[in-house]
PDB file of N, CA and C in Angstrom:
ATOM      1  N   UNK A   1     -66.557  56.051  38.042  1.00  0.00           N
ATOM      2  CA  UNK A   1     -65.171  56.350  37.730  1.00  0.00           C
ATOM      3  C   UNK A   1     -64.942  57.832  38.013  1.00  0.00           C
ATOM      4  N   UNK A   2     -63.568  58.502  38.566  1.00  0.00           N
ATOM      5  CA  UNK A   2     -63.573  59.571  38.999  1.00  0.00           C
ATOM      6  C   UNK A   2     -62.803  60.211  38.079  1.00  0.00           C
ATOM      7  N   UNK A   3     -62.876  61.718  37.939  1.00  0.00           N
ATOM      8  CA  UNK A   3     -62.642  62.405  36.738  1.00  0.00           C
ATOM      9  C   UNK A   3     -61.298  61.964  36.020  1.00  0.00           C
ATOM     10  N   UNK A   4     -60.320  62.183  37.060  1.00  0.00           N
ATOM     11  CA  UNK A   4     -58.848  61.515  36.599  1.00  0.00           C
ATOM     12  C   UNK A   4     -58.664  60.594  35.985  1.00  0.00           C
ATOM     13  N   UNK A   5     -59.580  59.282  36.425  1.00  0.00           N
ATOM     14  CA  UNK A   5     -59.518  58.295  36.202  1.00  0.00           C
ATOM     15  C   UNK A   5     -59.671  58.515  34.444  1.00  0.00           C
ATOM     16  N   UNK A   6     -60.886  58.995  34.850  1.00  0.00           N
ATOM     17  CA  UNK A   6     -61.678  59.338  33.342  1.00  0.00           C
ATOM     18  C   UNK A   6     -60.937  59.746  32.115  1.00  0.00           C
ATOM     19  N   UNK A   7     -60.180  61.249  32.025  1.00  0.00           N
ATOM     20  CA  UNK A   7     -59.446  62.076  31.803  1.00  0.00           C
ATOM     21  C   UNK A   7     -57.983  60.892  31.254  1.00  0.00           C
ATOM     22  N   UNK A   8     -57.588  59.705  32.561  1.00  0.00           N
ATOM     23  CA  UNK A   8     -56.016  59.206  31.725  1.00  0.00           C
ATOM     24  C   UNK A   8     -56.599  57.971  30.781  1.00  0.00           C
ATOM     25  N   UNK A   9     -58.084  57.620  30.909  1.00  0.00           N
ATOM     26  CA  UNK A   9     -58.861  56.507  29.915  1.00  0.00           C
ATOM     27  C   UNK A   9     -58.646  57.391  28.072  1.00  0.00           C
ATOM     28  N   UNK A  10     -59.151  58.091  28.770  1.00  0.00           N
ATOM     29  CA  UNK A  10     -59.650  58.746  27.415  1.00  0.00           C
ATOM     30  C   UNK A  10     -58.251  59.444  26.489  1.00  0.00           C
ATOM     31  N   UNK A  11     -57.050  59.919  27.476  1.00  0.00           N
ATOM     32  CA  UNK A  11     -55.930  60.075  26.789  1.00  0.00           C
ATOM     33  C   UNK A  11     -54.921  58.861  26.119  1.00  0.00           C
ATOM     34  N   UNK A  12     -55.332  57.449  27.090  1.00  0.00           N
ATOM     35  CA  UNK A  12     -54.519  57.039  26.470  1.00  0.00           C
ATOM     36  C   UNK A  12     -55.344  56.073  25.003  1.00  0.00           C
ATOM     37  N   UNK A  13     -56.867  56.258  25.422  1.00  0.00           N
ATOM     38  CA  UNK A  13     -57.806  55.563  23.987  1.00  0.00           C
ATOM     39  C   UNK A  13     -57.249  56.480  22.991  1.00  0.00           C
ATOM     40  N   UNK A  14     -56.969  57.669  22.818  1.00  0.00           N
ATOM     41  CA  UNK A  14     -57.043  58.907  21.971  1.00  0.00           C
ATOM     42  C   UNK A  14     -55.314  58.802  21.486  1.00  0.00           C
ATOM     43  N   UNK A  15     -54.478  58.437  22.189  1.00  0.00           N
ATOM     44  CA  UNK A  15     -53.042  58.163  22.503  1.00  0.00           C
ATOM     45  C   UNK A  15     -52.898  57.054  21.326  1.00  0.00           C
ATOM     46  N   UNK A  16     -53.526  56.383  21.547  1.00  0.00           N
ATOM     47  CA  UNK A  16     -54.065  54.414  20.761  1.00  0.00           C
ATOM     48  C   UNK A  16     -54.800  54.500  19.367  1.00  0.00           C
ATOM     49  N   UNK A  17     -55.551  55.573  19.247  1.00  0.00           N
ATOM     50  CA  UNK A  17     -56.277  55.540  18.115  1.00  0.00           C
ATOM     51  C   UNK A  17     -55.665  56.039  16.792  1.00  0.00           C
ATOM     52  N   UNK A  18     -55.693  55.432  15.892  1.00  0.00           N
ATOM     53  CA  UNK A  18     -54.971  55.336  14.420  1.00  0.00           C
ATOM     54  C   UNK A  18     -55.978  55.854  13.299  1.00  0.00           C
ATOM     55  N   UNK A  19     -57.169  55.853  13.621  1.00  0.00           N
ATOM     56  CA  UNK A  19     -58.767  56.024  12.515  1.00  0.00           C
ATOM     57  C   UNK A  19     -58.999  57.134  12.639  1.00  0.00           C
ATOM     58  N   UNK A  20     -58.525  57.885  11.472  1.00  0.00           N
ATOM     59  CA  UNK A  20     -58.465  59.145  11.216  1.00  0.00           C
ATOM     60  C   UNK A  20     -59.942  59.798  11.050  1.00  0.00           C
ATOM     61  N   UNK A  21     -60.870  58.962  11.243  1.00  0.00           N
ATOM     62  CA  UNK A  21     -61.991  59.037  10.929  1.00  0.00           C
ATOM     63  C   UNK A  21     -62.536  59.100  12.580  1.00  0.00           C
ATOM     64  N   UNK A  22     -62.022  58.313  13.096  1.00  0.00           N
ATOM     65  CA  UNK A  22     -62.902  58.855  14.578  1.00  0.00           C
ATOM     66  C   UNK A  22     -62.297  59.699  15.481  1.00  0.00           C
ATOM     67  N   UNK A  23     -61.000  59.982  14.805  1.00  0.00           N
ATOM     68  CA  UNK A  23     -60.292  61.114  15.354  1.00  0.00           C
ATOM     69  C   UNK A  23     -61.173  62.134  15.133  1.00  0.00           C
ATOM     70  N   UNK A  24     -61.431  62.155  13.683  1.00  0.00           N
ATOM     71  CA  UNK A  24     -61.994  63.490  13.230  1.00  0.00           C
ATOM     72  C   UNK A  24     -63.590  63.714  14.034  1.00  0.00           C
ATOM     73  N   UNK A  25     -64.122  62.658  14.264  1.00  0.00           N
ATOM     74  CA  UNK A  25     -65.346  62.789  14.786  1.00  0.00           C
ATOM     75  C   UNK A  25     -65.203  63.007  16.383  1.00  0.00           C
ATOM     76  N   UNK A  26     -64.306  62.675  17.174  1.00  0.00           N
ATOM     77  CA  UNK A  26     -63.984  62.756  18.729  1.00  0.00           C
ATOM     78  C   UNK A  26     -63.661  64.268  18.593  1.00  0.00           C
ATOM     79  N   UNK A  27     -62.892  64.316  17.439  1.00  0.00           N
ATOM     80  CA  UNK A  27     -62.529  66.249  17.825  1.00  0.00           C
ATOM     81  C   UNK A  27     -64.056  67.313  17.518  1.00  0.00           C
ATOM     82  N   UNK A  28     -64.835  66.408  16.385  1.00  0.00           N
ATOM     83  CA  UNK A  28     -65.444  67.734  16.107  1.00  0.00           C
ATOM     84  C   UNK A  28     -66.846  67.632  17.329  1.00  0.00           C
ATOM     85  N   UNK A  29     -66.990  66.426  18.179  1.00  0.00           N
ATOM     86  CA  UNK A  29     -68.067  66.407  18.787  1.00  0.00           C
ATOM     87  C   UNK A  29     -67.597  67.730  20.438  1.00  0.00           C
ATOM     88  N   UNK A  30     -65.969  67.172  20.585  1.00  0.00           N
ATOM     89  CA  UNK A  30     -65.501  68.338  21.270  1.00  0.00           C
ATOM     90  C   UNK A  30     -65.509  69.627  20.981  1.00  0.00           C
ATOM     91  N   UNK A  31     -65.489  69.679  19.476  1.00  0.00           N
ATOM     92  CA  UNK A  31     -65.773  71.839  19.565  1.00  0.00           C
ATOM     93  C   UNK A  31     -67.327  72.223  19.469  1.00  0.00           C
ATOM     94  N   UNK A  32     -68.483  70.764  19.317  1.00  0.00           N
ATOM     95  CA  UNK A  32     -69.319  71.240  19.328  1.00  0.00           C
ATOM     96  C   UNK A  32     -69.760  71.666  20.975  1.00  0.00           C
ATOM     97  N   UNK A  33     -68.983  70.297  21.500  1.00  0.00           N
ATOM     98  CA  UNK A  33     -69.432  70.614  23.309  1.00  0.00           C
ATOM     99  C   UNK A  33     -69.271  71.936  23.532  1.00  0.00           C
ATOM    100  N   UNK A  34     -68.370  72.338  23.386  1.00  0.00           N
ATOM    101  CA  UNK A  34     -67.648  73.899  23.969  1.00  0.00           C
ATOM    102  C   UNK A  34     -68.132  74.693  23.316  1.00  0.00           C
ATOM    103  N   UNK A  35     -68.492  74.553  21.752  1.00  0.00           N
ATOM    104  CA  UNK A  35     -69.729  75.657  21.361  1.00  0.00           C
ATOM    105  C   UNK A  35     -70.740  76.258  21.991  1.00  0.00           C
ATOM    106  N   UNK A  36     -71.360  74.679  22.309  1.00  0.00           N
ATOM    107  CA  UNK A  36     -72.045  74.679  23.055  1.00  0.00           C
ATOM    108  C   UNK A  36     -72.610  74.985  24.426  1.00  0.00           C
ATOM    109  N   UNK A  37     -71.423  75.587  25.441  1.00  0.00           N
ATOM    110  CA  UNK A  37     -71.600  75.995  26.567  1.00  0.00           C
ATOM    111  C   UNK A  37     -71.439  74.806  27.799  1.00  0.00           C
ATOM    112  N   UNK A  38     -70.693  73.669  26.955  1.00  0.00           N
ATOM    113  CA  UNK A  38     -70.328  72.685  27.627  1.00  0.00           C
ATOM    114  C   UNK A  38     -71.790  72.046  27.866  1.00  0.00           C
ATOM    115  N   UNK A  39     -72.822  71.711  27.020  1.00  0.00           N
ATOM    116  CA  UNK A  39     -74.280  71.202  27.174  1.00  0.00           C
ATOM    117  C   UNK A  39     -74.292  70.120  26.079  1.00  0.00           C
ATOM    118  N   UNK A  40     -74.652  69.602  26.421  1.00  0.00           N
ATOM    119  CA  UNK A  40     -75.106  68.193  25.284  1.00  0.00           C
ATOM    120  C   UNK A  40     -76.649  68.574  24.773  1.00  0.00           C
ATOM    121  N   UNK A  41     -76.528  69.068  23.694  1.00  0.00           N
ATOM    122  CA  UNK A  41     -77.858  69.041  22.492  1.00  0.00           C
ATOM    123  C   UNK A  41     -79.287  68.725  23.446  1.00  0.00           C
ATOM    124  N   UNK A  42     -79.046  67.275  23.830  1.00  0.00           N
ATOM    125  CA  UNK A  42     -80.418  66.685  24.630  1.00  0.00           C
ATOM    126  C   UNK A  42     -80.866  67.625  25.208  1.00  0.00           C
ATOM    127  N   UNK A  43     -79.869  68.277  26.338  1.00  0.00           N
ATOM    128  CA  UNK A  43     -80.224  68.985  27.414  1.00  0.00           C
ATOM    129  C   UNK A  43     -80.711  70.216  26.761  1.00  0.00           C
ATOM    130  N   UNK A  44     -80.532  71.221  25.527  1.00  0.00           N
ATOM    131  CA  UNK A  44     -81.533  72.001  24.825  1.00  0.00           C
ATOM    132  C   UNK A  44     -82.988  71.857  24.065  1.00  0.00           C
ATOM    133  N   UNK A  45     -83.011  70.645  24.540  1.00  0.00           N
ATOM    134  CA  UNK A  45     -84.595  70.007  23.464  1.00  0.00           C
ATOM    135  C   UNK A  45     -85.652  70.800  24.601  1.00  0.00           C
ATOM    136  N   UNK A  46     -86.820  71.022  23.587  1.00  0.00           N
ATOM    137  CA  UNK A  46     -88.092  71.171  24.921  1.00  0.00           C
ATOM    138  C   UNK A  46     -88.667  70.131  25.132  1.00  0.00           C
ATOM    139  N   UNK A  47     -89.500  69.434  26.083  1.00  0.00           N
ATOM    140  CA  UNK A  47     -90.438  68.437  26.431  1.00  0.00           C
ATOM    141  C   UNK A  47     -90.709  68.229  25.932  1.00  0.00           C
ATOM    142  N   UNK A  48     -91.418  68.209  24.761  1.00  0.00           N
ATOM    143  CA  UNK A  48     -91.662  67.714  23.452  1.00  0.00           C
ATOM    144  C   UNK A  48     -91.142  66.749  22.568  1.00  0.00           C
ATOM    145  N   UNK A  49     -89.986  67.517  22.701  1.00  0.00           N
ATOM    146  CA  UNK A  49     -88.959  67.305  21.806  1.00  0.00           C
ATOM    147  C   UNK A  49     -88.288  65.988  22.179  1.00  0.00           C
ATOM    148  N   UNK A  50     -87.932  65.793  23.418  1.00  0.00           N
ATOM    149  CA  UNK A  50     -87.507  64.991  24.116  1.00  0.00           C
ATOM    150  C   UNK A  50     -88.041  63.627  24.357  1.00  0.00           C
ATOM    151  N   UNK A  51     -89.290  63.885  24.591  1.00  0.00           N
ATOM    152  CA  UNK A  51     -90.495  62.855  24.785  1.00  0.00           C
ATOM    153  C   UNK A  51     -90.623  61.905  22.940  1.00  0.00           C
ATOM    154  N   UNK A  52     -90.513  63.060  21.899  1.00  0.00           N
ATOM    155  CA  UNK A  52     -90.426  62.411  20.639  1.00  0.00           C
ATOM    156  C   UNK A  52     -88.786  61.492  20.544  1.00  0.00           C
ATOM    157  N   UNK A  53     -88.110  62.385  21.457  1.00  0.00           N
ATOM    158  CA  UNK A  53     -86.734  61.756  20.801  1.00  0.00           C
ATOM    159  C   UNK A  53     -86.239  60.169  22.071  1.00  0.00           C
ATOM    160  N   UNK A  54     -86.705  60.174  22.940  1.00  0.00           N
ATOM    161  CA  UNK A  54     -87.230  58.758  23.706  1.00  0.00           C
ATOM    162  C   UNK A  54     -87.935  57.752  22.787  1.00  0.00           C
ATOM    163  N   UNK A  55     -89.293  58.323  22.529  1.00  0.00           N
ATOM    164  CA  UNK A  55     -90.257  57.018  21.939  1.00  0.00           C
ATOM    165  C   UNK A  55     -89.707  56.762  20.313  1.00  0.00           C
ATOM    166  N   UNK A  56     -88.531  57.764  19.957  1.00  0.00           N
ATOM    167  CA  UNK A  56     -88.430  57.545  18.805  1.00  0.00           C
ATOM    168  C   UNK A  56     -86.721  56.474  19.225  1.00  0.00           C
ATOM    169  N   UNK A  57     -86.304  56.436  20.003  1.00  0.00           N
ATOM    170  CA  UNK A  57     -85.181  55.672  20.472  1.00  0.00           C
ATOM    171  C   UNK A  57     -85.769  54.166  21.040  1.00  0.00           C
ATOM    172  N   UNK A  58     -86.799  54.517  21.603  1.00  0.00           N
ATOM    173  CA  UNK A  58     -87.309  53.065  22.215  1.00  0.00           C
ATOM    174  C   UNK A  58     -88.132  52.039  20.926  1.00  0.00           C
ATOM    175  N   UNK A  59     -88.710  52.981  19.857  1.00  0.00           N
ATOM    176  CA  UNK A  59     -89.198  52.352  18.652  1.00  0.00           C
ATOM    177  C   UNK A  59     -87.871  51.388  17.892  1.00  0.00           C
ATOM    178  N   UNK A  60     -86.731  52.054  18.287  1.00  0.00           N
ATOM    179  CA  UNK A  60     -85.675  51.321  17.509  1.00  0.00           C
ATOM    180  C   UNK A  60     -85.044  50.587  18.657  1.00  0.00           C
ATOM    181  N   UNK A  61     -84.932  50.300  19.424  1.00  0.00           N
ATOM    182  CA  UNK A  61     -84.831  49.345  20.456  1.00  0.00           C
ATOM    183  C   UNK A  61     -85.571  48.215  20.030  1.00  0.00           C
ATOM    184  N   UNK A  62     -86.860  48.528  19.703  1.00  0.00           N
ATOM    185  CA  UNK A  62     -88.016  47.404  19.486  1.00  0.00           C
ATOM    186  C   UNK A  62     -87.527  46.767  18.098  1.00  0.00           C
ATOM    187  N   UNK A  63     -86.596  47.370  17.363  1.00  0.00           N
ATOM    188  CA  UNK A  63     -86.406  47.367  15.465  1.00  0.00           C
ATOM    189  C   UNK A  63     -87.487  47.353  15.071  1.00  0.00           C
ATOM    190  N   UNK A  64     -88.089  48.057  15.559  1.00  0.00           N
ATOM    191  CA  UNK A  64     -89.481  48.733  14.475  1.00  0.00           C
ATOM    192  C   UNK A  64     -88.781  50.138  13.951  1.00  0.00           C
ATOM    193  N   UNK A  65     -87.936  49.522  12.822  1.00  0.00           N
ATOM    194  CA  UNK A  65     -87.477  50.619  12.100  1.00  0.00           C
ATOM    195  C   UNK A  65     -87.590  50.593  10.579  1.00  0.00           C
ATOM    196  N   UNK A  66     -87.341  50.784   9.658  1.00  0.00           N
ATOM    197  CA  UNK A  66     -87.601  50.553   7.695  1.00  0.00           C
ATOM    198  C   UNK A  66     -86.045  50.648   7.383  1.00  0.00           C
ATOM    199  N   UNK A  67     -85.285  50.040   6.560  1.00  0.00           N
ATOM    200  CA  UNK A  67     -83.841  50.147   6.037  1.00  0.00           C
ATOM    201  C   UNK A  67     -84.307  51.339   5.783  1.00  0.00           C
ATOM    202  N   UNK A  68     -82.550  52.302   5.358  1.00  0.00           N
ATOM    203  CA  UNK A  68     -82.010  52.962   5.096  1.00  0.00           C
ATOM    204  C   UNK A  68     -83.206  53.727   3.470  1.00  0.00           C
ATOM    205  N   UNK A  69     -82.447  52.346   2.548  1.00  0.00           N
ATOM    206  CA  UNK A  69     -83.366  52.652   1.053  1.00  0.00           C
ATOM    207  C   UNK A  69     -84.791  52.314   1.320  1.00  0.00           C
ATOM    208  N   UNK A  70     -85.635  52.420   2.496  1.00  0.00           N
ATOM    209  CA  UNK A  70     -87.194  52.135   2.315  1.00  0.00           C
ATOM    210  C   UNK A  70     -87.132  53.675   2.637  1.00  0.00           C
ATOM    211  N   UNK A  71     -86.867  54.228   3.618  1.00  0.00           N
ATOM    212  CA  UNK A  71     -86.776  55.348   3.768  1.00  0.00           C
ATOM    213  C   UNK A  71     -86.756  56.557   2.924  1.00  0.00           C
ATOM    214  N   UNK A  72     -85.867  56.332   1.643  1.00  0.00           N
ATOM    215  CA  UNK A  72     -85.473  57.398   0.697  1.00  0.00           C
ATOM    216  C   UNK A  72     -86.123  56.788  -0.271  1.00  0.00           C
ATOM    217  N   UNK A  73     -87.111  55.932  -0.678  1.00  0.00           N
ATOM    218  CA  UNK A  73     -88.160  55.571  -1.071  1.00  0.00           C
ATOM    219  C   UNK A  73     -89.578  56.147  -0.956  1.00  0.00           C
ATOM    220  N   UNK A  74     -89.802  56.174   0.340  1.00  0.00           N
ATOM    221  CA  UNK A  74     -91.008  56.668   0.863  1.00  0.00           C
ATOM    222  C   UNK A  74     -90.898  58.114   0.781  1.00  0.00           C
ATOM    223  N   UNK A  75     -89.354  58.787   0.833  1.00  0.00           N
ATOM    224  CA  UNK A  75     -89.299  60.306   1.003  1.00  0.00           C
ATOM    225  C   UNK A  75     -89.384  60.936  -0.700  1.00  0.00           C
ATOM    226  N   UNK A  76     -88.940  60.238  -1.414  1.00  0.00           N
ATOM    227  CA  UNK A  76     -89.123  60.507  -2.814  1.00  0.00           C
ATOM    228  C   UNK A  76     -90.385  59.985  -3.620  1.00  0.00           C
ATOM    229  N   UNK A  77     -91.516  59.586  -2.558  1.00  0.00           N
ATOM    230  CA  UNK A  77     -92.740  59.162  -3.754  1.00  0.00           C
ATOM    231  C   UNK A  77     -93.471  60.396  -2.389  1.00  0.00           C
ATOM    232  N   UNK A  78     -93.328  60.742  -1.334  1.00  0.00           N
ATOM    233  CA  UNK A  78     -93.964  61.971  -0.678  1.00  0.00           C
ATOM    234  C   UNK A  78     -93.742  63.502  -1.255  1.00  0.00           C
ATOM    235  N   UNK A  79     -92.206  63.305  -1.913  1.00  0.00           N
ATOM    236  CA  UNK A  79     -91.750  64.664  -2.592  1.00  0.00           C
ATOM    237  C   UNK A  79     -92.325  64.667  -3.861  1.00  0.00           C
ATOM    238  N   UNK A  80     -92.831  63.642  -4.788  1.00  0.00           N
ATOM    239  CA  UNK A  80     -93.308  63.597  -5.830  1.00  0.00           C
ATOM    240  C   UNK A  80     -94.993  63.822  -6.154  1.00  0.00           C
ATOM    241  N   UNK A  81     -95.764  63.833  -5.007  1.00  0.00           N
ATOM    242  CA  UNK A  81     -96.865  64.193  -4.905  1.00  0.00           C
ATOM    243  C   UNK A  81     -97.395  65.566  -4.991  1.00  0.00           C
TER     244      UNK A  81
END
């Protein structure tokens, strides 16, 4: 799709949208872009970082993941030690 194209999608989704809630999140991911130097986060990770944040995306692809409350379970009997 070519930028224009792009650009009258996205004005008239944004034109359409009523959820004040993803308003608020479409705007604030935009002042982070431009904070940002017009870079998406990813593109600041080091190799490392990146390589963890893949196998940690492909682990949840697989749903080899723990709910929400197993999580804050396991983090509050590790903080209690």
């Amino acid at each position: 799709m070519d930028k224009k194209k792009l650009k009258e999608e996205l004005h008239q989704y944004i034109d359409n949208l009523e959820d004040e809630t993803a308003l608020s999140m479409l705007h604030e991911a935009t002042v982070e872009y431009e904070k940002a130097g017009g870079k998406d986060i990813v593109d600041q990770l080091t190799p490392e970082q990146l390589a963890r944040l893949q196998a940690s995306i492909k682990l949840a692809d697989e749903g080899k993941t723990i709910p929400h409350e197993e999580a804050l379970k396991r983090i509050e009997a590790w903080r209690s030690k």
